[in-house]
C-alpha atoms as a PDB file:
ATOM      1  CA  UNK A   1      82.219 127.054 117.543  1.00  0.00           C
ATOM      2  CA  UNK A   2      82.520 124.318 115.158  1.00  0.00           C
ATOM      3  CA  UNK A   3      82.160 120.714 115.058  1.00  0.00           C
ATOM      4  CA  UNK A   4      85.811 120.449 113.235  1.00  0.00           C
ATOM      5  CA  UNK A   5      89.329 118.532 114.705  1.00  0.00           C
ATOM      6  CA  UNK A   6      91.815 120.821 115.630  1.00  0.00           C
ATOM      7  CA  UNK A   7      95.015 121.096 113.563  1.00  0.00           C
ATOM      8  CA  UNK A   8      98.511 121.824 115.554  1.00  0.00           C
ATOM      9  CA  UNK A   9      98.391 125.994 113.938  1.00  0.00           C
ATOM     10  CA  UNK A  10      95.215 126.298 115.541  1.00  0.00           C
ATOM     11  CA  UNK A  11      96.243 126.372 118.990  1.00  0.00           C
ATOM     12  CA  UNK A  12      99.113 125.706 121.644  1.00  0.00           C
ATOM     13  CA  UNK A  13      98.947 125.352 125.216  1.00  0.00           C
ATOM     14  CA  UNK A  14      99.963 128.307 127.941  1.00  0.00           C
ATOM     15  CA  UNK A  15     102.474 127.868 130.679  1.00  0.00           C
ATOM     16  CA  UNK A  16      99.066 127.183 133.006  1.00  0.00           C
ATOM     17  CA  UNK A  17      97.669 123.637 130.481  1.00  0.00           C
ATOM     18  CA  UNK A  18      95.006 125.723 128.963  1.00  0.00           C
ATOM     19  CA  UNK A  19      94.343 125.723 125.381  1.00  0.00           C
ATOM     20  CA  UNK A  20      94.974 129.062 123.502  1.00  0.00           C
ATOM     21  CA  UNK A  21      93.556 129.378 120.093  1.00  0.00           C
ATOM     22  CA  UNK A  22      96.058 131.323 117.419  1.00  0.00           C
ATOM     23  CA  UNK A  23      94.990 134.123 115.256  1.00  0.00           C
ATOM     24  CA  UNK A  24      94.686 131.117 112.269  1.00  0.00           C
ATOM     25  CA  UNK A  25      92.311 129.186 114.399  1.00  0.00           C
ATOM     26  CA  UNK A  26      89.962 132.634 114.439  1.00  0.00           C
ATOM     27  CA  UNK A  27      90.182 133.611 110.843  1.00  0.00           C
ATOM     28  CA  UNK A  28      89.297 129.784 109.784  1.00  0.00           C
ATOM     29  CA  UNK A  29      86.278 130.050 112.113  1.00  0.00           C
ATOM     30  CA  UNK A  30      85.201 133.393 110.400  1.00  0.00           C
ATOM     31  CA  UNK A  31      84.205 135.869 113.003  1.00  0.00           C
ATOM     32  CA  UNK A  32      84.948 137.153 116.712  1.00  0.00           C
ATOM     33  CA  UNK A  33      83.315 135.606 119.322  1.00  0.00           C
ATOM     34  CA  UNK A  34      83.782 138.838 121.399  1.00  0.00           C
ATOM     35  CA  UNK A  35      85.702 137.482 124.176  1.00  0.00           C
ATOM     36  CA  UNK A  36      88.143 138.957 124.427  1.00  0.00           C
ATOM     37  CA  UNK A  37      90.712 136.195 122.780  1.00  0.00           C
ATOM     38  CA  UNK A  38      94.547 136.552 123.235  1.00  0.00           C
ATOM     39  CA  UNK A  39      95.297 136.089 119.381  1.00  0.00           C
ATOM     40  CA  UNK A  40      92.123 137.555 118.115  1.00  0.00           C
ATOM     41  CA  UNK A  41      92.562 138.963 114.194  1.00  0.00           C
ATOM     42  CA  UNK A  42      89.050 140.952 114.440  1.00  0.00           C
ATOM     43  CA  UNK A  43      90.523 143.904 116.659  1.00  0.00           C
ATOM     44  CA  UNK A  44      88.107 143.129 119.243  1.00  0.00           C
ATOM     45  CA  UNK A  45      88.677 144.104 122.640  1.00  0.00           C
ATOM     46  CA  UNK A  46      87.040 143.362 125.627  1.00  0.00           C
ATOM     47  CA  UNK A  47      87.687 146.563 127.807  1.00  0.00           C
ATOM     48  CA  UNK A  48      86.273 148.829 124.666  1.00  0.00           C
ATOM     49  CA  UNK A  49      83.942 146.744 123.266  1.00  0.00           C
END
């Protein structure tokens, strides 16, 4: 990740207090993490690889 302040697009909080990153969060970081992120814009997903 990077060193950068979170603006209010790039993330909201779940039902549960956790942070959830949003799809504009991930494309302003430029690449997957592989994860397995709710919002992720890469396509990746965890079960497939």
């Amino acid at each position: 990740m990077f060193n950068k302040q979170l603006d209010p697009e790039d993330f909201y909080y779940s039902e549960e207090g956790y942070i959830v990153f949003t799809e504009k969060y991930h494309l302003k970081r430029g690449h997957c993490c592989k994860r397995g992120c709710k919002h992720c814009p890469y396509g990746y997903n965890k079960k497939n690889g």
